[in-house]
PDB file of N, CA and C in Angstrom:
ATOM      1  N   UNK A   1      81.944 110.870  76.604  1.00  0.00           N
ATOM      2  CA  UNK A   1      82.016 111.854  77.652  1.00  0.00           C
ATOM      3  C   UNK A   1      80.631 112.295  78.089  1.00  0.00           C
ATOM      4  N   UNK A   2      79.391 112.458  77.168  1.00  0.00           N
ATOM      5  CA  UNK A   2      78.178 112.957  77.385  1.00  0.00           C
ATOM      6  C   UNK A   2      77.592 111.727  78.275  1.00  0.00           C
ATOM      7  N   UNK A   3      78.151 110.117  78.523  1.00  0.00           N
ATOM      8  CA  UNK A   3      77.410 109.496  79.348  1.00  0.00           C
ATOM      9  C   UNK A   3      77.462 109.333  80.243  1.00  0.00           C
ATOM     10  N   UNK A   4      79.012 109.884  80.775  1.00  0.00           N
ATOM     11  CA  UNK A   4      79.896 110.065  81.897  1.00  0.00           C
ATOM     12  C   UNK A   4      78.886 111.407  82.324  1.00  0.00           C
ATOM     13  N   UNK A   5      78.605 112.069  81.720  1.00  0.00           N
ATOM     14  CA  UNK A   5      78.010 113.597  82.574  1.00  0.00           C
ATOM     15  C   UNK A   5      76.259 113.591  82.720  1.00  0.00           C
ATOM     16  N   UNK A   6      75.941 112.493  81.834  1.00  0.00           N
ATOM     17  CA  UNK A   6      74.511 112.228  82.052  1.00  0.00           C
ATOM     18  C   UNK A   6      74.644 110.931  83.178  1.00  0.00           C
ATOM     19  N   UNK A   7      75.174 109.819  83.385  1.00  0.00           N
ATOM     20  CA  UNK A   7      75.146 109.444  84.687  1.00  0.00           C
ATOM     21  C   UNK A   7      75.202 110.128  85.565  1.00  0.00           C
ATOM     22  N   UNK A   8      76.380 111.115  85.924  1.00  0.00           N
ATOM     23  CA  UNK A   8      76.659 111.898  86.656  1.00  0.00           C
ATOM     24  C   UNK A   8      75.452 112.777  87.659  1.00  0.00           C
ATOM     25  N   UNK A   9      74.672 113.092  86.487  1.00  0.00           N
ATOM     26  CA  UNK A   9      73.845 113.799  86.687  1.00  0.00           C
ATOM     27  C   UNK A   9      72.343 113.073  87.109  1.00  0.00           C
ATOM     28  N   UNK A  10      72.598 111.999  86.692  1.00  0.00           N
ATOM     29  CA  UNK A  10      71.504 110.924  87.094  1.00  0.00           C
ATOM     30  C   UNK A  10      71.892 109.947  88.771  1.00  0.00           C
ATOM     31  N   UNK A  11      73.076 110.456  89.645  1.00  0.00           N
ATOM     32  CA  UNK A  11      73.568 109.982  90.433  1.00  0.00           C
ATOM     33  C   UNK A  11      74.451 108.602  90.538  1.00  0.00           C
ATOM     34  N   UNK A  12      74.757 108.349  89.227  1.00  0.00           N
ATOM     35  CA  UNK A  12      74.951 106.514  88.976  1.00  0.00           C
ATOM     36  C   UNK A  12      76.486 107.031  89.311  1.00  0.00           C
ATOM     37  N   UNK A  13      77.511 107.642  88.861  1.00  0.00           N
ATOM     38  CA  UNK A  13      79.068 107.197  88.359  1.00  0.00           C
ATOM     39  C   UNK A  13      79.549 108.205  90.241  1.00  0.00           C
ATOM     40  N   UNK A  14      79.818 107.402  90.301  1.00  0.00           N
ATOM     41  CA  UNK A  14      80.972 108.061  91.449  1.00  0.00           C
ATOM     42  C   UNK A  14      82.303 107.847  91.159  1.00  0.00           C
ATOM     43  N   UNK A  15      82.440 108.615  90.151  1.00  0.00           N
ATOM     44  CA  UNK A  15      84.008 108.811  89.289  1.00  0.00           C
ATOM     45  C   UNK A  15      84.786 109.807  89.911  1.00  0.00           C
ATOM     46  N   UNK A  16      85.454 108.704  90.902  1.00  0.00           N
ATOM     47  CA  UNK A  16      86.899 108.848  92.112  1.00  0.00           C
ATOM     48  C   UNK A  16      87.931 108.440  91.689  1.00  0.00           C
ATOM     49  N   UNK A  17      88.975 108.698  91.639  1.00  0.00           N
ATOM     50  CA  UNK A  17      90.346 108.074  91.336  1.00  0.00           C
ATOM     51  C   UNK A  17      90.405 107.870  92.634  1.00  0.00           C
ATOM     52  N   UNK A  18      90.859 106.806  93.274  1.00  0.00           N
ATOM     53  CA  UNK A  18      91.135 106.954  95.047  1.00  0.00           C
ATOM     54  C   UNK A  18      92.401 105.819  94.481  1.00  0.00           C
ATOM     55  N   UNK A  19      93.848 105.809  95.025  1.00  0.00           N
ATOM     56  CA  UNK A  19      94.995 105.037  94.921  1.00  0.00           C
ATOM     57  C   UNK A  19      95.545 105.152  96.250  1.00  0.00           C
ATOM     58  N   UNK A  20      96.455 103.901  95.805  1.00  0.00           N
ATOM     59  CA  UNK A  20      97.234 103.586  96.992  1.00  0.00           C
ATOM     60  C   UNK A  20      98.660 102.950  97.134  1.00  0.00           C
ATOM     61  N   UNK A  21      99.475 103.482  97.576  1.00  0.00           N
ATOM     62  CA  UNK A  21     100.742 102.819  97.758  1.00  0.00           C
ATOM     63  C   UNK A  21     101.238 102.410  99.065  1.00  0.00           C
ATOM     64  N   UNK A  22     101.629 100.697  99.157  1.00  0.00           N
ATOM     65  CA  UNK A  22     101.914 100.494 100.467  1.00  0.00           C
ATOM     66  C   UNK A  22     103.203 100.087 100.372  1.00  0.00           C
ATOM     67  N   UNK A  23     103.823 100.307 101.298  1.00  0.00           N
ATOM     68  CA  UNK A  23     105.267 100.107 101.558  1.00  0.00           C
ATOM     69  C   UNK A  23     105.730  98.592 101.344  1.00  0.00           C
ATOM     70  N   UNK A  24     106.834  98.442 100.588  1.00  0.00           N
ATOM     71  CA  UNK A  24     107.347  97.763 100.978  1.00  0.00           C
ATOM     72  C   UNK A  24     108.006  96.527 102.198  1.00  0.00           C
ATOM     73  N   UNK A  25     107.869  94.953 102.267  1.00  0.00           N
ATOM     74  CA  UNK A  25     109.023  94.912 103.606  1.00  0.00           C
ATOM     75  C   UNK A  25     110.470  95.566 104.014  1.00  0.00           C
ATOM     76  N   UNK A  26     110.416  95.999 105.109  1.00  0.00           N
ATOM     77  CA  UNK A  26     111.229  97.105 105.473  1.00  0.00           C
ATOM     78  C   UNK A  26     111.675  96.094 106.621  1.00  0.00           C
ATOM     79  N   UNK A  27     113.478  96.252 106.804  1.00  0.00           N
ATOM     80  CA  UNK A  27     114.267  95.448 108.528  1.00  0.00           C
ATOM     81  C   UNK A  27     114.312  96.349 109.307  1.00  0.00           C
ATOM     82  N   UNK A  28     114.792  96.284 110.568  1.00  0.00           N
ATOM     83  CA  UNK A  28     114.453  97.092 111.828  1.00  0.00           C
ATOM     84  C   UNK A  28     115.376  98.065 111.483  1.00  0.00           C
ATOM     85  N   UNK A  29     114.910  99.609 112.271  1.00  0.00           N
ATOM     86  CA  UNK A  29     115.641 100.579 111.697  1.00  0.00           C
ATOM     87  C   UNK A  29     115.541 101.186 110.557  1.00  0.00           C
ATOM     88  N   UNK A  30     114.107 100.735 109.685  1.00  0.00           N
ATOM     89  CA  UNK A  30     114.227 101.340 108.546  1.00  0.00           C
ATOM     90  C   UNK A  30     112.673 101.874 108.741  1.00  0.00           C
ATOM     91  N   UNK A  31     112.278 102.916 107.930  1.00  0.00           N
ATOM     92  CA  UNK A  31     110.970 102.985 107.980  1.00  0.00           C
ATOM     93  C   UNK A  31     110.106 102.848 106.584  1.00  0.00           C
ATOM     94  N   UNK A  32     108.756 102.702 106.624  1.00  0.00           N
ATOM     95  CA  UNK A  32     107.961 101.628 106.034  1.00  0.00           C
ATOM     96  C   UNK A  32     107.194 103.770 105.988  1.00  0.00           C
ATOM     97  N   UNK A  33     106.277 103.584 104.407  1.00  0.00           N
ATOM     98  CA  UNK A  33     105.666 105.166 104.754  1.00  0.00           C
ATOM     99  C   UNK A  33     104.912 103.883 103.105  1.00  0.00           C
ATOM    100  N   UNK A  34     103.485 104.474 104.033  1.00  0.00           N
ATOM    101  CA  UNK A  34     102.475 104.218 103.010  1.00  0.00           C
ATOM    102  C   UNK A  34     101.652 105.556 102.271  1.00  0.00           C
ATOM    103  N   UNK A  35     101.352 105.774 100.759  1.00  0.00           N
ATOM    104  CA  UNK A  35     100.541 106.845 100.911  1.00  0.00           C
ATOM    105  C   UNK A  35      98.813 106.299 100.202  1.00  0.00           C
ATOM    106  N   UNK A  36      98.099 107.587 100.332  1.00  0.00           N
ATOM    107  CA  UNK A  36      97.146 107.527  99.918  1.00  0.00           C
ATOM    108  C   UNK A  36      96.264 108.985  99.364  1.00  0.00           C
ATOM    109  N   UNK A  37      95.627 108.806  98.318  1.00  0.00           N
ATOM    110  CA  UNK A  37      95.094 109.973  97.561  1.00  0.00           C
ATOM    111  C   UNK A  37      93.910 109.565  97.169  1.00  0.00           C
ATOM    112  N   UNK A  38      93.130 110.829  97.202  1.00  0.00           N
ATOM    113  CA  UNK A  38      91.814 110.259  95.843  1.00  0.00           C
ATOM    114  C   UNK A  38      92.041 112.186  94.780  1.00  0.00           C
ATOM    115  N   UNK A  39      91.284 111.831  93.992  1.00  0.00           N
ATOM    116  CA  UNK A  39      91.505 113.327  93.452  1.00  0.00           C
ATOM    117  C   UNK A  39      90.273 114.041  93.183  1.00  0.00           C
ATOM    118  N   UNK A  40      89.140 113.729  94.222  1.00  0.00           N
ATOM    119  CA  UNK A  40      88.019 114.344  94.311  1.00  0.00           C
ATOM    120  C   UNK A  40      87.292 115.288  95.614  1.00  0.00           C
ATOM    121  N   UNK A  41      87.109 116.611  95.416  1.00  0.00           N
ATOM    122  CA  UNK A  41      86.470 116.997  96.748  1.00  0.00           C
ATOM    123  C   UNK A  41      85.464 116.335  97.533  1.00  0.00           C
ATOM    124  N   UNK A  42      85.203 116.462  98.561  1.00  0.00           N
ATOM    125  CA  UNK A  42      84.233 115.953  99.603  1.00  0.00           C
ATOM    126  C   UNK A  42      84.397 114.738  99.981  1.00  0.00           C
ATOM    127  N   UNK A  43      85.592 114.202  98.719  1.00  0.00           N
ATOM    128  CA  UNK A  43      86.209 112.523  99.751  1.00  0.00           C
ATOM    129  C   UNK A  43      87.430 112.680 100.964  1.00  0.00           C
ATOM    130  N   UNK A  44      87.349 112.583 101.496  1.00  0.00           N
ATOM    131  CA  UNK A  44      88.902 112.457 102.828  1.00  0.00           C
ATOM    132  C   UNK A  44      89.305 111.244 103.107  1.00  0.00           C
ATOM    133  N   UNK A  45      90.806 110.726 103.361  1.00  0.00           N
ATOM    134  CA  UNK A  45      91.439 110.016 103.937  1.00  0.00           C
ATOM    135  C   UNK A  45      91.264 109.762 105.333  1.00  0.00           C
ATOM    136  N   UNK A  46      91.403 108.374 105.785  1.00  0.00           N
ATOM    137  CA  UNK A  46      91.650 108.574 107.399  1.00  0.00           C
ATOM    138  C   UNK A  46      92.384 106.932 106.785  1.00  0.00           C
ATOM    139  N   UNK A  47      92.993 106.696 108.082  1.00  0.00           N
ATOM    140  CA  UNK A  47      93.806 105.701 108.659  1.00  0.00           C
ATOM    141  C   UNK A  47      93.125 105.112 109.616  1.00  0.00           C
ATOM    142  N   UNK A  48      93.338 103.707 109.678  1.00  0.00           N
ATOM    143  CA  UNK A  48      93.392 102.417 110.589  1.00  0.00           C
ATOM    144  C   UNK A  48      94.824 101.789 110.596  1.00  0.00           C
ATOM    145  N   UNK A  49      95.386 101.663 111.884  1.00  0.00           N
ATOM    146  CA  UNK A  49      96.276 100.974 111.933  1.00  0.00           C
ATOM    147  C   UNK A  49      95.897  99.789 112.873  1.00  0.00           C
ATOM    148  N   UNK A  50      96.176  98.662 113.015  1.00  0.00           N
ATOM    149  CA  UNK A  50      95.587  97.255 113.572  1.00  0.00           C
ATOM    150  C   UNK A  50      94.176  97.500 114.076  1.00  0.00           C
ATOM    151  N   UNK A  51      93.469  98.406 113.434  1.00  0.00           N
ATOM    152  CA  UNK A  51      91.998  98.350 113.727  1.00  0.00           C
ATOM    153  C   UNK A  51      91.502  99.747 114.447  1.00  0.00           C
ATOM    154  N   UNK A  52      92.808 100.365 115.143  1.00  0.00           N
ATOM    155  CA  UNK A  52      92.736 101.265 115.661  1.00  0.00           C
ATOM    156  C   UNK A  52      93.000 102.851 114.546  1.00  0.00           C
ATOM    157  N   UNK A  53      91.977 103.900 115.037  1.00  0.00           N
ATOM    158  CA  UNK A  53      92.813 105.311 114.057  1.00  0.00           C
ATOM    159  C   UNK A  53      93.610 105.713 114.661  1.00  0.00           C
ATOM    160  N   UNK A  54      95.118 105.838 113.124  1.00  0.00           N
ATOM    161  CA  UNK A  54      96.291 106.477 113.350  1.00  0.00           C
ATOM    162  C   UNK A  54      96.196 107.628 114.434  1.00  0.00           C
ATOM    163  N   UNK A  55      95.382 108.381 114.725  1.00  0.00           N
ATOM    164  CA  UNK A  55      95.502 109.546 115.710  1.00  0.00           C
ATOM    165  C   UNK A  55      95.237 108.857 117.084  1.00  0.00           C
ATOM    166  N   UNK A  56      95.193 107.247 117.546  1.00  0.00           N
ATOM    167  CA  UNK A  56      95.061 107.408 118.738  1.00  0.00           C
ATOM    168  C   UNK A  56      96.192 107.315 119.240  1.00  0.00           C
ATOM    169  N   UNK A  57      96.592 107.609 120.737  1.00  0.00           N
ATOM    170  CA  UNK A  57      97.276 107.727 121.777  1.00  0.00           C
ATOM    171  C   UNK A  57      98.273 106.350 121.650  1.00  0.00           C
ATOM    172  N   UNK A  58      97.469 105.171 121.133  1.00  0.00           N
ATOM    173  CA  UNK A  58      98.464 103.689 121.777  1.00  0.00           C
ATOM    174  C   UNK A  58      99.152 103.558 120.189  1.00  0.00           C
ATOM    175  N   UNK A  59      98.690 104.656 119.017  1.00  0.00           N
ATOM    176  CA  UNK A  59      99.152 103.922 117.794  1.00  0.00           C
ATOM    177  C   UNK A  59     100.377 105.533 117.601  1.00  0.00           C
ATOM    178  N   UNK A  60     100.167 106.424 118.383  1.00  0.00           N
ATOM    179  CA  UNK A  60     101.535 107.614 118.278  1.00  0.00           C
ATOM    180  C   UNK A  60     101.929 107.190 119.285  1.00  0.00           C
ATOM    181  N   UNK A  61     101.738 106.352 120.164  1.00  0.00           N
ATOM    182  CA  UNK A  61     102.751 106.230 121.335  1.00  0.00           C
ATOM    183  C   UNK A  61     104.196 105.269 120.310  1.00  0.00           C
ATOM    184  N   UNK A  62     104.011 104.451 120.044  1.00  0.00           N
ATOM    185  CA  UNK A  62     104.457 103.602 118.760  1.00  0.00           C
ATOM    186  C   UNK A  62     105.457 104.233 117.862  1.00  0.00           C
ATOM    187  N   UNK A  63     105.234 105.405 117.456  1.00  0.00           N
ATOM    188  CA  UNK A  63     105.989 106.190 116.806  1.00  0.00           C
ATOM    189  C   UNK A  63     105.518 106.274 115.216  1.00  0.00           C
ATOM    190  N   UNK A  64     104.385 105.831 115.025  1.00  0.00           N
ATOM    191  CA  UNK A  64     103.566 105.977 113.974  1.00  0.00           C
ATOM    192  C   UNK A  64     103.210 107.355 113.598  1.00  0.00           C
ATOM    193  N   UNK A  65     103.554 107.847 112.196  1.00  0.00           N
ATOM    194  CA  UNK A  65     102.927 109.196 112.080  1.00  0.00           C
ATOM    195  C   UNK A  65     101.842 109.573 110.950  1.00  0.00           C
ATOM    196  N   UNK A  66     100.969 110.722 110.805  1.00  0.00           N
ATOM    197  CA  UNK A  66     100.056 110.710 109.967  1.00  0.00           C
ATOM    198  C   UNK A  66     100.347 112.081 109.472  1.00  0.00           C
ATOM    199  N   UNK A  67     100.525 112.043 107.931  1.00  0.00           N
ATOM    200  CA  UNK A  67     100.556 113.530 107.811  1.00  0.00           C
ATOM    201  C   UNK A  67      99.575 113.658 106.731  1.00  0.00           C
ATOM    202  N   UNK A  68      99.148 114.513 106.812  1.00  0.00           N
ATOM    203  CA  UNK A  68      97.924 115.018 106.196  1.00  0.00           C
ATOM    204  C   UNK A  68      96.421 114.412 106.171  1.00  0.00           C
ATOM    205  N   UNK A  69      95.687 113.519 107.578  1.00  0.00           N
ATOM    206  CA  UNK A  69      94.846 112.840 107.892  1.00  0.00           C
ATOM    207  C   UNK A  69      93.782 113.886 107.633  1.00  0.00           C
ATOM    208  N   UNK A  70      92.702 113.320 107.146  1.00  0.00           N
ATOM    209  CA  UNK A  70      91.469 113.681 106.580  1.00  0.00           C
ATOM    210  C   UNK A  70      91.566 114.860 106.013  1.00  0.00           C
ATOM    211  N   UNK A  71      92.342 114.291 104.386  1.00  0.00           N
ATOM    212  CA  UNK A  71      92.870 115.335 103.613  1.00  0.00           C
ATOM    213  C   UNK A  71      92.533 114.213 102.599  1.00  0.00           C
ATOM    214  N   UNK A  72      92.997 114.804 101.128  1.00  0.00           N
ATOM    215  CA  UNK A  72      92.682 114.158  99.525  1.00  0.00           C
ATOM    216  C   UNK A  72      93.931 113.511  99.791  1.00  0.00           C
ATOM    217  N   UNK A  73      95.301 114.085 100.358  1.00  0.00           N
ATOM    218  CA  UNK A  73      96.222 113.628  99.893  1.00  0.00           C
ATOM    219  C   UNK A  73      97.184 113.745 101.286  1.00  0.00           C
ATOM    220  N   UNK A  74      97.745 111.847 101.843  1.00  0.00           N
ATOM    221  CA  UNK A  74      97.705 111.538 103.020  1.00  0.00           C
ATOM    222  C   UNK A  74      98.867 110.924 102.807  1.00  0.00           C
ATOM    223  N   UNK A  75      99.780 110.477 104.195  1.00  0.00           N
ATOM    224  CA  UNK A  75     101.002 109.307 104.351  1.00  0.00           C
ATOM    225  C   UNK A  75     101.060 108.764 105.465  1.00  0.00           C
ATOM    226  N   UNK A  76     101.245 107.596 106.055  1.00  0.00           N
ATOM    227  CA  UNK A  76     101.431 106.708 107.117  1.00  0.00           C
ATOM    228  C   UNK A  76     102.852 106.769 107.217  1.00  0.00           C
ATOM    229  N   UNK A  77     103.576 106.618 108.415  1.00  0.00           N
ATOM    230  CA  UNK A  77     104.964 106.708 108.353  1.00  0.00           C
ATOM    231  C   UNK A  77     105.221 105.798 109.674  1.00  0.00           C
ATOM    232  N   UNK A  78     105.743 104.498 109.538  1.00  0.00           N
ATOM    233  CA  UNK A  78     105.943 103.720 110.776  1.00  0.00           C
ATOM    234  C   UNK A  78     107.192 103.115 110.939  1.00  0.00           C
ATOM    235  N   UNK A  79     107.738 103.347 111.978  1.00  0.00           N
ATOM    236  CA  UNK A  79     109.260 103.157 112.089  1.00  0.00           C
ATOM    237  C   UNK A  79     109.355 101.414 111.999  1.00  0.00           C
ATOM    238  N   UNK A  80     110.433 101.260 111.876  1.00  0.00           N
ATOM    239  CA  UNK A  80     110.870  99.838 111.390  1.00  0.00           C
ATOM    240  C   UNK A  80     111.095  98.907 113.259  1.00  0.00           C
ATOM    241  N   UNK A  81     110.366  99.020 114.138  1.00  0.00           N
ATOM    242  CA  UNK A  81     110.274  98.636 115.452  1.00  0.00           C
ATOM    243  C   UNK A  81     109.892  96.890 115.145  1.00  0.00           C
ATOM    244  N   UNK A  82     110.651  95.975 116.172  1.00  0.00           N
ATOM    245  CA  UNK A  82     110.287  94.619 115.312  1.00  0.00           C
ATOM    246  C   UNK A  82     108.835  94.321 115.786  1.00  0.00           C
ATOM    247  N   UNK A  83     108.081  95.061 116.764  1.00  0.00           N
ATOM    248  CA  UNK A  83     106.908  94.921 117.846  1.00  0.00           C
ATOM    249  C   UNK A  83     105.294  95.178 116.878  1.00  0.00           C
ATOM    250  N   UNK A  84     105.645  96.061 115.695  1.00  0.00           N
ATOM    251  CA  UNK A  84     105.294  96.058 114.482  1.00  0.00           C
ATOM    252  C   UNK A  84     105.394  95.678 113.485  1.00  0.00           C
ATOM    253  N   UNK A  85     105.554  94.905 113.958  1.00  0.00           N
ATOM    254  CA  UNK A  85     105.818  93.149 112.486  1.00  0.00           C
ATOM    255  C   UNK A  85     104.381  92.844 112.375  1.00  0.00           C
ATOM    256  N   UNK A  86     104.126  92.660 111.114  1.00  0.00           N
ATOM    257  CA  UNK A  86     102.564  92.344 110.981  1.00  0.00           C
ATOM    258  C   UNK A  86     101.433  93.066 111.706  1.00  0.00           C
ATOM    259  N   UNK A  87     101.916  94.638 111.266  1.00  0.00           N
ATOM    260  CA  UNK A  87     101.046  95.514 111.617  1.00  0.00           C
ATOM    261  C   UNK A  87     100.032  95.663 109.939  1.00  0.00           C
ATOM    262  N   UNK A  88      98.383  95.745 110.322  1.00  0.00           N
ATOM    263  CA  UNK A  88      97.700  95.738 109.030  1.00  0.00           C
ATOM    264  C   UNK A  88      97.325  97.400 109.328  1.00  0.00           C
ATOM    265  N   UNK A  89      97.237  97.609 108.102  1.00  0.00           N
ATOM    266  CA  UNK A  89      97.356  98.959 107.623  1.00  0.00           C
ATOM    267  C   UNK A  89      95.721  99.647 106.911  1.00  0.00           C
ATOM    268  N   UNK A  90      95.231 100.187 106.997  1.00  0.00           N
ATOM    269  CA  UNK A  90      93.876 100.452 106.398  1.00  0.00           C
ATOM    270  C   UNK A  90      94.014 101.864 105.624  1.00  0.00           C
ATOM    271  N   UNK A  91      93.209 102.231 104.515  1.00  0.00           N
ATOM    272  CA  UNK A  91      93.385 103.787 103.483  1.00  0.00           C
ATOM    273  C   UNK A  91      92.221 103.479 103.738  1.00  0.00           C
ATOM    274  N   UNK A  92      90.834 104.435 103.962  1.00  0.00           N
ATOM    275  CA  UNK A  92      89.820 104.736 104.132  1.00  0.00           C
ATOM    276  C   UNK A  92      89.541 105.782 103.375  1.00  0.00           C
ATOM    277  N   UNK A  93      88.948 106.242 102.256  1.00  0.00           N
ATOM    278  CA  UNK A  93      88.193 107.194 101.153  1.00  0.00           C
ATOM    279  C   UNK A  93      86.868 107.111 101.527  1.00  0.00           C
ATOM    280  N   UNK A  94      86.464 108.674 102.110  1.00  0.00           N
ATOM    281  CA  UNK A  94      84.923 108.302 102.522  1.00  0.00           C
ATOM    282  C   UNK A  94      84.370 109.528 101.924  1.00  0.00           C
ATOM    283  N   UNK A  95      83.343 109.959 102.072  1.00  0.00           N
ATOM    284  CA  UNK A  95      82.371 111.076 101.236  1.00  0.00           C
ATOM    285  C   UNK A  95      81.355 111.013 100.592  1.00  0.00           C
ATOM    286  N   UNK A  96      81.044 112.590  99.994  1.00  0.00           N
ATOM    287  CA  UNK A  96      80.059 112.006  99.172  1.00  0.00           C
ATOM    288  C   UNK A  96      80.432 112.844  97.758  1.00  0.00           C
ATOM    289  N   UNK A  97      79.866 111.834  97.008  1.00  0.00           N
ATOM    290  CA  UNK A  97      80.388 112.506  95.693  1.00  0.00           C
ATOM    291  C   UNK A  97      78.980 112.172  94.536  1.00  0.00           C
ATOM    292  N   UNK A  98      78.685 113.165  93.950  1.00  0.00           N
ATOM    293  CA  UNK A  98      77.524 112.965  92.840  1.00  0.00           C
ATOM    294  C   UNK A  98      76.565 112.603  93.792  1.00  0.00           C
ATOM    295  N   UNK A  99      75.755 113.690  94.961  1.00  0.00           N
ATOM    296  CA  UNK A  99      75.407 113.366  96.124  1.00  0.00           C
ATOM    297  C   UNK A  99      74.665 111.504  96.197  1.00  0.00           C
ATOM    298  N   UNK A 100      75.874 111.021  96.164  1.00  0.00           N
ATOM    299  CA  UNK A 100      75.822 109.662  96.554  1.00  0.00           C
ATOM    300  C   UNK A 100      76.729 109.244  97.619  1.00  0.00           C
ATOM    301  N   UNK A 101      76.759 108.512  98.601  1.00  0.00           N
ATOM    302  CA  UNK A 101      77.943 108.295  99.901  1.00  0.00           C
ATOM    303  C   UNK A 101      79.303 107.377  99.053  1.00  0.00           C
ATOM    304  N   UNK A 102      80.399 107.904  98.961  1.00  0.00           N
ATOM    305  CA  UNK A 102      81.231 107.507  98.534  1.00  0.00           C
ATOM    306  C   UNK A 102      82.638 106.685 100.005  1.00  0.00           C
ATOM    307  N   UNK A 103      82.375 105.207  99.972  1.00  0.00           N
ATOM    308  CA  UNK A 103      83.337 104.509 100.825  1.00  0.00           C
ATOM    309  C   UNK A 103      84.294 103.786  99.761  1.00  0.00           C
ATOM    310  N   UNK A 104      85.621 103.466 100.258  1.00  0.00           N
ATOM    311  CA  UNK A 104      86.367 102.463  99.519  1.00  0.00           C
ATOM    312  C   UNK A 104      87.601 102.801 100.126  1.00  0.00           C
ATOM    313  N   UNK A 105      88.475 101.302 100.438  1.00  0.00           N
ATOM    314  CA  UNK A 105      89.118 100.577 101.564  1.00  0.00           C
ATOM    315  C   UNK A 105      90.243 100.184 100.965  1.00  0.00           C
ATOM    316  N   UNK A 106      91.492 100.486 101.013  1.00  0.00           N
ATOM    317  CA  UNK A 106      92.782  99.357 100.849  1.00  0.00           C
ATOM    318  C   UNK A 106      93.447  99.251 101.798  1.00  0.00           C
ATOM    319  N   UNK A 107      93.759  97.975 101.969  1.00  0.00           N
ATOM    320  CA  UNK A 107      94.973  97.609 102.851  1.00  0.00           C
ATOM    321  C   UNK A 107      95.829  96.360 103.024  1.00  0.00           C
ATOM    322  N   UNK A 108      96.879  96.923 103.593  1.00  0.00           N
ATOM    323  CA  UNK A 108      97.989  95.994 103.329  1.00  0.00           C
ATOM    324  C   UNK A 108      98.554  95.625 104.552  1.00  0.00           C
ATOM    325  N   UNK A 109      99.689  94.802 104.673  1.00  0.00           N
ATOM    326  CA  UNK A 109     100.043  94.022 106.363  1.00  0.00           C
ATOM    327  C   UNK A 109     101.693  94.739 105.507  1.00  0.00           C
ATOM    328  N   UNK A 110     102.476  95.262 107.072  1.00  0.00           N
ATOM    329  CA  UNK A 110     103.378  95.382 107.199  1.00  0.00           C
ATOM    330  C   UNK A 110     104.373  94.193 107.436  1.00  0.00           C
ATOM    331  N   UNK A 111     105.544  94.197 107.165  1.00  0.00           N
ATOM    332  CA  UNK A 111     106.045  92.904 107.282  1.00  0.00           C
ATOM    333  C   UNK A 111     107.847  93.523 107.882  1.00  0.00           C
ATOM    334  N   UNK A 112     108.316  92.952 108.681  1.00  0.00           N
ATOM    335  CA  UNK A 112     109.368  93.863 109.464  1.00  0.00           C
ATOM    336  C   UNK A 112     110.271  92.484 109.557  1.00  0.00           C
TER     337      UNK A 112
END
């Protein structure tokens, strides 16, 4: 534990839990809800959906929803539409932590 708090303190460990759960294939009519967490302050969530962020205009026109975006603790929620078949999905953990810049990325392809 003392090397965990002497890195720490030396800027080396950016000790983040950041996880991720992606949905399942889901058939039309059903919905697909991905989440994402880290359990550290000064990191936040954001979303990419096909490259685009969940908050734009062409990805809620869609019926895509985001609840709790640039928060520790986030969900993607995308209706089972077949037009979103092989929609790729992005979890974005950004910040800074142990003032070091803390990034790290999962993602998964929807499958409808």
């Amino acid at each position: 534990m003392s090397i965990i708090i002497l890195l720490s303190l030396l800027g080396v460990c950016n000790c983040v839990q950041f996880s991720f759960i992606p949905s399942q294939a889901i058939t039309i009519q059903q919905t697909a809800v991905y989440k994402c967490s880290v359990d550290t302050k000064g990191v936040v969530i954001t979303w990419l959906v096909n490259g685009n962020s969940s908050t734009d205009s062409s990805i809620t026109n869609l019926g895509i929803i985001t609840y709790g975006a640039a928060t520790q603790n986030t969900s993607l929620t995308i209706p089972g539409n077949p037009e979103l078949n092989n929609t790729i999905v992005i979890c974005i953990a950004s910040g800074r932590v142990d003032m070091m810049d803390y990034h790290n990325s999962h993602e998964a392809t929807l499958f409808i």
